[in-house]
C-alpha atoms as a PDB file:
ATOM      1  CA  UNK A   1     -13.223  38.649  26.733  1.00  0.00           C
ATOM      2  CA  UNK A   2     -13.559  35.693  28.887  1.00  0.00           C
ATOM      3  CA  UNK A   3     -11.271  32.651  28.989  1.00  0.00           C
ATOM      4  CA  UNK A   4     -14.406  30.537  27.828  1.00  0.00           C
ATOM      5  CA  UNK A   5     -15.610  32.463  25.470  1.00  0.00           C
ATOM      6  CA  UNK A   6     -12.727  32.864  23.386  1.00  0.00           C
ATOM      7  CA  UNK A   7     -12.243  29.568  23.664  1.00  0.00           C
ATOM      8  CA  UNK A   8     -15.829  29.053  21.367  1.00  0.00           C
ATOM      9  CA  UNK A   9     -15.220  31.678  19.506  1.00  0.00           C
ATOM     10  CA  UNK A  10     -11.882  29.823  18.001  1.00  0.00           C
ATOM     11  CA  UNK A  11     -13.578  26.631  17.929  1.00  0.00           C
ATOM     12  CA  UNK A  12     -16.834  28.157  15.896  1.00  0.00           C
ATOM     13  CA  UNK A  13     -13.936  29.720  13.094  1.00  0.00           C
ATOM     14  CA  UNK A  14     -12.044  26.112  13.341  1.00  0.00           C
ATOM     15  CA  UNK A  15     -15.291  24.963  12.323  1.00  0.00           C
ATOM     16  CA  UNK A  16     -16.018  27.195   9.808  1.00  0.00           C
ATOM     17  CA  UNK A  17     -13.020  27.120   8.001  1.00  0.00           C
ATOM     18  CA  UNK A  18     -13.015  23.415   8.184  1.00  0.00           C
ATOM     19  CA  UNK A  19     -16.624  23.096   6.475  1.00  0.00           C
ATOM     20  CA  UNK A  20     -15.265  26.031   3.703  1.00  0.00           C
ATOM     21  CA  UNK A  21     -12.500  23.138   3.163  1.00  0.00           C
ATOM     22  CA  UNK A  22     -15.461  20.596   3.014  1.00  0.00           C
ATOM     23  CA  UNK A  23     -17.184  22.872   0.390  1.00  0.00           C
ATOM     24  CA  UNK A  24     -14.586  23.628  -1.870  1.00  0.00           C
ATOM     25  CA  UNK A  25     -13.441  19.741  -2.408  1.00  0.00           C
ATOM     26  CA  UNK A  26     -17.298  18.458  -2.475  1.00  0.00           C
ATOM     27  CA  UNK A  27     -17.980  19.035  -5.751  1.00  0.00           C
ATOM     28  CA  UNK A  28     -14.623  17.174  -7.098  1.00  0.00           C
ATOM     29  CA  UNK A  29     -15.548  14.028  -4.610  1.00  0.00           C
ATOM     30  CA  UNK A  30     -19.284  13.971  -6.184  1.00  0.00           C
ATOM     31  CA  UNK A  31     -17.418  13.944 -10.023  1.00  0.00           C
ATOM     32  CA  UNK A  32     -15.310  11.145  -8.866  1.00  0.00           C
ATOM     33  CA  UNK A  33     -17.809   9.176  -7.435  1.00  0.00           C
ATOM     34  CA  UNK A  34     -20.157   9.521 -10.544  1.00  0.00           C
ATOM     35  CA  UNK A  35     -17.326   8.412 -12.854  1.00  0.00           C
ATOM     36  CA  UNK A  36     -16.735   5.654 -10.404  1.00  0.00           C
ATOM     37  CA  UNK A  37     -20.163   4.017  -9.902  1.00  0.00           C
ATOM     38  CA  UNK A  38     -21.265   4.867 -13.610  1.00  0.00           C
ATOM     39  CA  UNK A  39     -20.008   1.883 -14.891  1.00  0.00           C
ATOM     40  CA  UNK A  40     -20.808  -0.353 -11.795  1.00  0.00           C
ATOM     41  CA  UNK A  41     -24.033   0.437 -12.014  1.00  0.00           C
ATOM     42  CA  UNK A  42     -24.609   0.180 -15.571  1.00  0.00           C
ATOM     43  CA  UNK A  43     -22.519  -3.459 -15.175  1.00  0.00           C
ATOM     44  CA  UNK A  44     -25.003  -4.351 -12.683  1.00  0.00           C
ATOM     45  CA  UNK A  45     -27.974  -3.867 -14.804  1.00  0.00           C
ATOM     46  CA  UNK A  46     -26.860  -5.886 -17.808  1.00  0.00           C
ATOM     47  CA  UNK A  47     -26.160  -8.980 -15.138  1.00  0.00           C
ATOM     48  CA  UNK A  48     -29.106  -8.432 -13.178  1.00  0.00           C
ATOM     49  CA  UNK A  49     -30.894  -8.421 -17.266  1.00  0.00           C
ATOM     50  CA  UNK A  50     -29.291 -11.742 -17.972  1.00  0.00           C
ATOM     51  CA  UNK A  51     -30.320 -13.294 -14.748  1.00  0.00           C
ATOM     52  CA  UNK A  52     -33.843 -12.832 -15.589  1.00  0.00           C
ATOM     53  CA  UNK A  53     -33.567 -13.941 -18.709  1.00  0.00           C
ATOM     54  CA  UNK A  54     -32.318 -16.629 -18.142  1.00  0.00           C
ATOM     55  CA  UNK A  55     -34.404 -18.287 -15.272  1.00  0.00           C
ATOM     56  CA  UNK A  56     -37.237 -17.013 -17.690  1.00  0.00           C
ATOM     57  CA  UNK A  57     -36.132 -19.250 -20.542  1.00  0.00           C
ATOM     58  CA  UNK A  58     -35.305 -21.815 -17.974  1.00  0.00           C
ATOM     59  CA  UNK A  59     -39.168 -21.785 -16.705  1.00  0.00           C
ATOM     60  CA  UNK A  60     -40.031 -22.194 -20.550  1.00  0.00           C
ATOM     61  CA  UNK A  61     -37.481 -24.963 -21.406  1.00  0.00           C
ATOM     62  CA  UNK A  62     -39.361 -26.719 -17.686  1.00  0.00           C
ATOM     63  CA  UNK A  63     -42.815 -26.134 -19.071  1.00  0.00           C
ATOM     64  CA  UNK A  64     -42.547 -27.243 -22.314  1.00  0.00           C
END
């Protein structure tokens, strides 16, 4: 086998084994970010609710 390709060959199994390392921690990233942005997001919604409620009572209080 030649020089070169040996050389891929042990750079296409580096990067093989490093995407199986990828795969198996994936799935425990994606959990942690859900459990992480859950509550953000739902925080979000409730001020971004508020908001518009209030600048709609504010346009009632200026038409009235």
């Amino acid at each position: 086998m030649s020089r070169s390709r040996s050389f891929n060959r042990f750079h296409r199994y580096l990067a093989r084994q490093k995407r199986r390392g990828l795969r198996a921690v994936l799935p425990q990233l994606q959990d942690a970010r859900e459990h992480q942005e859950s509550p953000a997001n739902s925080s979000d919604g409730v001020l971004r609710r508020l908001s518009l409620r209030e600048m709609e009572l504010d346009l009632m209080e200026a038409e009235a």
